[in-house]
Protein backbone atom coordinates (compact mmCIF):
# COMPACT_ATOMS: atom_id res chain seq x y z
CA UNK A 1 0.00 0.00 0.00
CA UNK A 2 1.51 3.30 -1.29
CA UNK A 3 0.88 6.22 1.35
CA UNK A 4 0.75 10.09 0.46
CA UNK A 5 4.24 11.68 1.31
CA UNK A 6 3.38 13.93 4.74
CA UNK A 7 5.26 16.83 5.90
CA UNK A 8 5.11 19.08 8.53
CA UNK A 9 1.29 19.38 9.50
CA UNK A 10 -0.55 18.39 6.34
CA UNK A 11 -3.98 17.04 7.53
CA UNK A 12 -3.16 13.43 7.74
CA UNK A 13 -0.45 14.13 9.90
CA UNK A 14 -2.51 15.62 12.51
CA UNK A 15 -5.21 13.69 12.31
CA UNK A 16 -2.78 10.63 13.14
CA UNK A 17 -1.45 12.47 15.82
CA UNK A 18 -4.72 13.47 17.82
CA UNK A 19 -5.71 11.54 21.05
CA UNK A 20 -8.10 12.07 23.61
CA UNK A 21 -6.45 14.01 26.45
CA UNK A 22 -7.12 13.63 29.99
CA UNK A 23 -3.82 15.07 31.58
CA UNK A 24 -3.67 19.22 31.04
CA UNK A 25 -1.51 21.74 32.41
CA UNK A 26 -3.93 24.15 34.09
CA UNK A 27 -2.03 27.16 32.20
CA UNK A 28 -4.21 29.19 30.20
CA UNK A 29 -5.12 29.13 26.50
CA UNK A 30 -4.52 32.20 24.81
CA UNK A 31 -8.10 33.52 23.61
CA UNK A 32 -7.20 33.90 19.91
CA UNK A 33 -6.06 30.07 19.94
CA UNK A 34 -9.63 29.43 21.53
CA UNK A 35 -11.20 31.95 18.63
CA UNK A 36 -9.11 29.72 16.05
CA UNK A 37 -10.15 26.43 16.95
CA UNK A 38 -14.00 28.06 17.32
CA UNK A 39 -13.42 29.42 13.59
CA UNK A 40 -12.46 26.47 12.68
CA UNK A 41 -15.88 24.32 13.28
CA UNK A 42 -17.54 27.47 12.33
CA UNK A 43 -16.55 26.89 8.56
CA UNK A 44 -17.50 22.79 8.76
CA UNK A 45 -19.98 21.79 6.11
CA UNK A 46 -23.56 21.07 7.17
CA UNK A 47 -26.92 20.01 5.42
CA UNK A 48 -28.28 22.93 3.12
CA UNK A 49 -25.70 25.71 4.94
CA UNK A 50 -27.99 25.09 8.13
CA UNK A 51 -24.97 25.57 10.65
CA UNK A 52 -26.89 23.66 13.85
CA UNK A 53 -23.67 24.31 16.02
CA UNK A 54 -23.89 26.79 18.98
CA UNK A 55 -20.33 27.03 21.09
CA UNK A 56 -20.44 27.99 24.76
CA UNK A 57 -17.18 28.81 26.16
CA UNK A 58 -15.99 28.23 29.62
CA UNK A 59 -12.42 29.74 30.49
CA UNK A 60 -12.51 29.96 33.95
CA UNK A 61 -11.63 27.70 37.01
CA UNK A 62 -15.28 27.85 38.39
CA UNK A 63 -17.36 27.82 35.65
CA UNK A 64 -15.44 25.22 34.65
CA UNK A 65 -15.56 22.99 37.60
CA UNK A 66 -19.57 23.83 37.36
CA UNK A 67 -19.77 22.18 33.92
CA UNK A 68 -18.00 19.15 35.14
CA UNK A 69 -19.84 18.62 38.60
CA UNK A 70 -23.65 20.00 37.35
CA UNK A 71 -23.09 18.83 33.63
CA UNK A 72 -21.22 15.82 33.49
CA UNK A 73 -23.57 12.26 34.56
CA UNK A 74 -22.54 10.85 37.33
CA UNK A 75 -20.62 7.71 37.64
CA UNK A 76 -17.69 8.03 35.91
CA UNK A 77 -14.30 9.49 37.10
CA UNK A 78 -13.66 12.55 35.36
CA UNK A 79 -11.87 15.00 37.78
CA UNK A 80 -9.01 15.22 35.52
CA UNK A 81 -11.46 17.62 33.01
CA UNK A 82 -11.27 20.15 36.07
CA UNK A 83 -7.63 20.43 34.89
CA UNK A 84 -8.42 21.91 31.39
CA UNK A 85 -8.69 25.59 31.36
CA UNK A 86 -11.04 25.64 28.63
CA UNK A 87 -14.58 23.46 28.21
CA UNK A 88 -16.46 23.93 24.92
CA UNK A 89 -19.67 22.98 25.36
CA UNK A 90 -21.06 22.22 21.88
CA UNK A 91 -24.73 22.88 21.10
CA UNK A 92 -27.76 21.60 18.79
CA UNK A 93 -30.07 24.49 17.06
CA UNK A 94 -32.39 21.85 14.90
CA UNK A 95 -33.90 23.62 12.10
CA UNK A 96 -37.76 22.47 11.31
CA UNK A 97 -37.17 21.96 7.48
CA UNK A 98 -34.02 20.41 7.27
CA UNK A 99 -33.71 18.72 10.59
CA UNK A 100 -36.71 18.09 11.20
CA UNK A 101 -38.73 17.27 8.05
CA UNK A 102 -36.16 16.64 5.49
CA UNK A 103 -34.59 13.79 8.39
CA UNK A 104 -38.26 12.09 8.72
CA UNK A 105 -37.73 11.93 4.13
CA UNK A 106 -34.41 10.68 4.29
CA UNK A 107 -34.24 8.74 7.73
CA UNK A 108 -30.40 10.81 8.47
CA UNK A 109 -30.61 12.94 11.57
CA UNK A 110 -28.20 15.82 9.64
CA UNK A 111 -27.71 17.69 12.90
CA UNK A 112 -26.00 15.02 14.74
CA UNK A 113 -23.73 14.30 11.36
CA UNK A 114 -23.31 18.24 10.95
CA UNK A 115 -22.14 18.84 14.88
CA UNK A 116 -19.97 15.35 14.38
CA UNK A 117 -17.79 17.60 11.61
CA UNK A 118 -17.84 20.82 12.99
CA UNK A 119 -16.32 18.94 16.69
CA UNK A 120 -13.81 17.36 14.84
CA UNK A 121 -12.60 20.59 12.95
CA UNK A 122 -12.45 21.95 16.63
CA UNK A 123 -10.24 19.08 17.29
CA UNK A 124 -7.85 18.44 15.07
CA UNK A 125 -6.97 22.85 15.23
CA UNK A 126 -6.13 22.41 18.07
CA UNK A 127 -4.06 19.45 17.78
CA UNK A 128 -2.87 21.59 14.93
CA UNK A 129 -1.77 24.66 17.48
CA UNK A 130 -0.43 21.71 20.25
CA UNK A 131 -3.26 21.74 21.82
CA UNK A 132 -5.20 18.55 23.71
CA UNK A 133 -8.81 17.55 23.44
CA UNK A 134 -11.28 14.86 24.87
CA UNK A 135 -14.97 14.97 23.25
CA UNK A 136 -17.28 13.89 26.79
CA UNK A 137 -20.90 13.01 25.57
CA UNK A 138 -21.68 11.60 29.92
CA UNK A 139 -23.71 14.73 30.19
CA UNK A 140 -26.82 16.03 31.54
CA UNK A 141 -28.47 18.34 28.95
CA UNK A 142 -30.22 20.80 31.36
CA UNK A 143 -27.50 21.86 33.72
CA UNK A 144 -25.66 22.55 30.69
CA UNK A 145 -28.33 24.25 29.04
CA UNK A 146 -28.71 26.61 31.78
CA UNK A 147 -24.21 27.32 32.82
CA UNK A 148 -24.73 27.96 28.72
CA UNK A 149 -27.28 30.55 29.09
CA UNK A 150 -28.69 28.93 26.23
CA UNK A 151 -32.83 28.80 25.29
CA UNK A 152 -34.94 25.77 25.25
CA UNK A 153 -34.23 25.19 21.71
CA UNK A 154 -30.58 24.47 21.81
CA UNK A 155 -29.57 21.01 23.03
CA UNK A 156 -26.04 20.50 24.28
CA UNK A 157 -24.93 17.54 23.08
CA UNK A 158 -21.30 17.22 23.94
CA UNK A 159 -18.09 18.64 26.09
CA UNK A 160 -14.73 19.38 24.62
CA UNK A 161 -12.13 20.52 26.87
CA UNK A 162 -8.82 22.10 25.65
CA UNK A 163 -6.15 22.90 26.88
CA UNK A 164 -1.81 21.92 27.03
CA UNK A 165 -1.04 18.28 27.48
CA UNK A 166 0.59 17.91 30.40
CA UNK A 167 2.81 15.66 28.22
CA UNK A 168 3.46 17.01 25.10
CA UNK A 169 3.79 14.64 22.24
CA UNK A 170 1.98 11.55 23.58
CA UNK A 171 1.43 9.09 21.14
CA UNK A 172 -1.52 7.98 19.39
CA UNK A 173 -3.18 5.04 20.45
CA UNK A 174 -1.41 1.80 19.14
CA UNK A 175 -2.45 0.83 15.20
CA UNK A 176 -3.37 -2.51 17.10
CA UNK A 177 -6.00 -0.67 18.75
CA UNK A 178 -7.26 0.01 15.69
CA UNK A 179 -9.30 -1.89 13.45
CA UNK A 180 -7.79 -2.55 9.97
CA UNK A 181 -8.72 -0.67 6.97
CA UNK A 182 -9.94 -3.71 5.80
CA UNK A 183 -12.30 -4.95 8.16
CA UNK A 184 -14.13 -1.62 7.37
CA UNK A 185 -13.65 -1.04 3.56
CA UNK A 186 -16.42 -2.43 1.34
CA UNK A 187 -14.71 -1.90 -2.54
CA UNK A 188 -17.95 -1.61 -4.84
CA UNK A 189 -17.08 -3.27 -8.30
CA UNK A 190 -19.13 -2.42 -11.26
């Protein structure tokens, strides 16, 4: 298998280098990183230009440590998100034609698949600018509705937290860990 030459940060590169970080320096992020990764998502693709995507943006200790004890479930061990400096709480504005009616046509829920791409640009800039991520989906809608400030009709749907690994450079998880191309890859012959 022949692989595209990569240099420096071409797209592959950091998309092979991302992994879900749970060890952050508590330093702060510089607001226009924060305002580069947001641009980022901002300019994802989404079903007819709808842009479903709301960003709420937490950059301080305690309204951090809010969204992690009010809008994280409970059950899980995830003090280690209190470290990040930043949490990005990612919101759903459905819109009735395309979300709503054009999903019950086609049987795709376009939000989810729009907010899916416009996470993951998030992401990888800031793996881009050094930066760590972990996407948290163990959350409780309301609480984070209301730390948001948001109105009834946008639905938070995930977490993101940013901020400096606490160790630089870790690697991606093992290609073992990952299922081979393929196991996933249907080729369609004429």
């Amino acid at each position: 298998m022949t692989k595209p030459a990569m240099q420096g940060n071409s797209v592959t590169e950091v998309i092979a280098r991302r992994v879900s970080c749970r060890a952050y320096r508590t330093d702060p992020v510089p607001e226009d990183t924060v305002r580069h990764v947001l641009e980022a998502a901002r300019l994802a693709p989404s079903a007819c230009n709808r842009q479903p995507w709301r960003f709420a943006v937490a950059r301080d200790a305690a309204t951090c440590r809010r969204v992690v004890e009010e809008g994280f479930l409970p059950g899980l061990g995830m003090e280690w998100a209190l470290d990040a400096p930043v949490h990005v709480i990612l919101g759903m504005e459905r819109s009735i034609v395309t979300h709503v009616l054009g999903a019950s046509v086609s049987g795709v829920d376009y939000p989810w698949v729009d907010l899916g791409i416009a996470g993951e640009h998030l992401v990888l800039a800031a793996t881009e600018a050094g930066l760590g991520t972990c996407w948290i989906g163990w959350l409780q809608a309301a609480p984070l509705r209301r730390i948001a400030g948001w109105k009834r009709s946008i639905r938070p749907v995930a977490v993101i937290t940013l901020g400096w690994p606490r160790e630089p450079g870790s690697r991606p998880p093992p290609a073992e860990r990952r299922m081979p191309l393929d196991d996933l890859v249907t080729w369609l012959r004429p």
